[in-house]
C-alpha atoms as a PDB file:
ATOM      1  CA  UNK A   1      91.032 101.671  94.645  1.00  0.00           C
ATOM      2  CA  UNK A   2      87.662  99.534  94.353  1.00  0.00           C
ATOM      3  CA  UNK A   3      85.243  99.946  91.833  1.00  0.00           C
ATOM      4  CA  UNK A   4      82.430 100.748  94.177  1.00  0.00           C
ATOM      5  CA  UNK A   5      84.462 103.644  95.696  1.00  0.00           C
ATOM      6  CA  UNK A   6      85.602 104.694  92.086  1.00  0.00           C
ATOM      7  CA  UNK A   7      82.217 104.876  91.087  1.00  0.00           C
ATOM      8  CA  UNK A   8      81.189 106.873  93.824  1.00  0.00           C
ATOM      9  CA  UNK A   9      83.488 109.569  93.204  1.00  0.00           C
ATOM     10  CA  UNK A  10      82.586 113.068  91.580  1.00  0.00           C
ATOM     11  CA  UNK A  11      83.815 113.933  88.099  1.00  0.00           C
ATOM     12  CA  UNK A  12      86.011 116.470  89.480  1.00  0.00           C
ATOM     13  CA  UNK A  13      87.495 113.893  91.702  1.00  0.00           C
ATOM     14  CA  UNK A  14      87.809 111.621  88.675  1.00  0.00           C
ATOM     15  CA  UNK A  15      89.723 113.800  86.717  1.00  0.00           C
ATOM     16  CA  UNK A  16      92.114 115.092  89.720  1.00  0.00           C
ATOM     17  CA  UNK A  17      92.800 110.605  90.012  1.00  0.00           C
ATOM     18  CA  UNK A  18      93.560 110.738  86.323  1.00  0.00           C
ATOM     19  CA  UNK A  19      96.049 113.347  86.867  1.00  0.00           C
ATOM     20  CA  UNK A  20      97.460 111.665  89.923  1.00  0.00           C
ATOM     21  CA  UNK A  21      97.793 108.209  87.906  1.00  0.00           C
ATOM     22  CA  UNK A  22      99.311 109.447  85.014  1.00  0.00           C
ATOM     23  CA  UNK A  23     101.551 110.803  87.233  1.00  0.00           C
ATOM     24  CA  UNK A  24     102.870 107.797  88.821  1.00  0.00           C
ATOM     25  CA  UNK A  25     102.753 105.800  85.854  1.00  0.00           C
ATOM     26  CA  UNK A  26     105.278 108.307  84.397  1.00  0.00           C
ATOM     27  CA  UNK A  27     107.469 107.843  87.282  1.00  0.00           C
ATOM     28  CA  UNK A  28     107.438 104.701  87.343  1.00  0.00           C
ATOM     29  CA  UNK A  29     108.354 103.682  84.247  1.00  0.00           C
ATOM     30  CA  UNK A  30     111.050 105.820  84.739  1.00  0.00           C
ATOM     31  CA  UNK A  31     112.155 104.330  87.696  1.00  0.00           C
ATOM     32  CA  UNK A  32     111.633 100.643  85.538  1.00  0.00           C
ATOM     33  CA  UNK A  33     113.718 102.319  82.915  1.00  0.00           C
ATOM     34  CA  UNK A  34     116.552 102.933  84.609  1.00  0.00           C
ATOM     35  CA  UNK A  35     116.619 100.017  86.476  1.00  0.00           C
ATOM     36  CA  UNK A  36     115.747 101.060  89.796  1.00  0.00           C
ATOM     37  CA  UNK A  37     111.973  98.851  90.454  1.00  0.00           C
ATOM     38  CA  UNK A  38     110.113  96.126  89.515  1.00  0.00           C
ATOM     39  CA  UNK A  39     106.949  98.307  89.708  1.00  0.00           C
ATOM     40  CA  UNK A  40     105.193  96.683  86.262  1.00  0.00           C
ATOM     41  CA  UNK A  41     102.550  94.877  88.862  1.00  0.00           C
ATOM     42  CA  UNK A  42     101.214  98.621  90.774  1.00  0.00           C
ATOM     43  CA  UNK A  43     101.742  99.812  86.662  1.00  0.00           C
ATOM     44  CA  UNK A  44      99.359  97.096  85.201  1.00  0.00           C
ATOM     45  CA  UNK A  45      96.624  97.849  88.314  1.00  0.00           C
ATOM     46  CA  UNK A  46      97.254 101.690  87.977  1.00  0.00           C
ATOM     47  CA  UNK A  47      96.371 101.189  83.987  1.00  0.00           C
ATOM     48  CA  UNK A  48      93.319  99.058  84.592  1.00  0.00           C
ATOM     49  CA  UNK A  49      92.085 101.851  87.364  1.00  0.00           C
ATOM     50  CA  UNK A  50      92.547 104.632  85.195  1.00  0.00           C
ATOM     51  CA  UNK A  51      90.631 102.780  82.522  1.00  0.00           C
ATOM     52  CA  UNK A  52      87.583 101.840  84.822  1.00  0.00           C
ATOM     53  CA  UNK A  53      87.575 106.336  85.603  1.00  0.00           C
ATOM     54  CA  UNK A  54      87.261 106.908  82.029  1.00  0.00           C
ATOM     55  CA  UNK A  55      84.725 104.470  81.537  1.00  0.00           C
ATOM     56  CA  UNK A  56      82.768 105.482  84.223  1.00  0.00           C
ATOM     57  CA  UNK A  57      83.085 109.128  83.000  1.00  0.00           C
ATOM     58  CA  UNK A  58      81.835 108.047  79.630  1.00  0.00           C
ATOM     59  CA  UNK A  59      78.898 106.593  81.383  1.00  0.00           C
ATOM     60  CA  UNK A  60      77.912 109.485  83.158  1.00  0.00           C
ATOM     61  CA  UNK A  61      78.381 111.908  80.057  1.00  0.00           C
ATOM     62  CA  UNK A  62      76.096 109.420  77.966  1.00  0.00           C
ATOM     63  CA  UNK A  63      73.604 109.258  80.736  1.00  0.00           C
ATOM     64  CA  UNK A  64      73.762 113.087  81.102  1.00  0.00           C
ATOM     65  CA  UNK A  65      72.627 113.517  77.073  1.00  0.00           C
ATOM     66  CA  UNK A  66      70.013 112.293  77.144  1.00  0.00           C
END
């Protein structure tokens, strides 16, 4: 997903992407586990995108207080 869009995005919506990439993550390093994909690539950019939502809701809770 691009930044830009990410950005964009609700808080609601950020959370209900967190959920969906933890998701994923956890199956697929399951699937890397047993053997079954070389997924670490769509891992290491699901990672990176989950850490820019955080970040971005951090941003908006700091702006919010004050």
């Amino acid at each position: 997903m691009k930044k830009d869009n990410m950005r964009g995005l609700d808080p609601a919506e950020m959370q209900q992407k967190l959920a969906e990439y933890a998701e994923q993550s956890f199956r697929i390093r399951f699937q890397m586990a047993m053997g079954q994909t070389e997924g670490l690539a769509k891992l290491r950019t699901m990672r990176k995108d989950r850490a820019r939502l955080l970040t971005y809701l951090r941003e908006r809770e700091l702006r919010e207080a004050r």
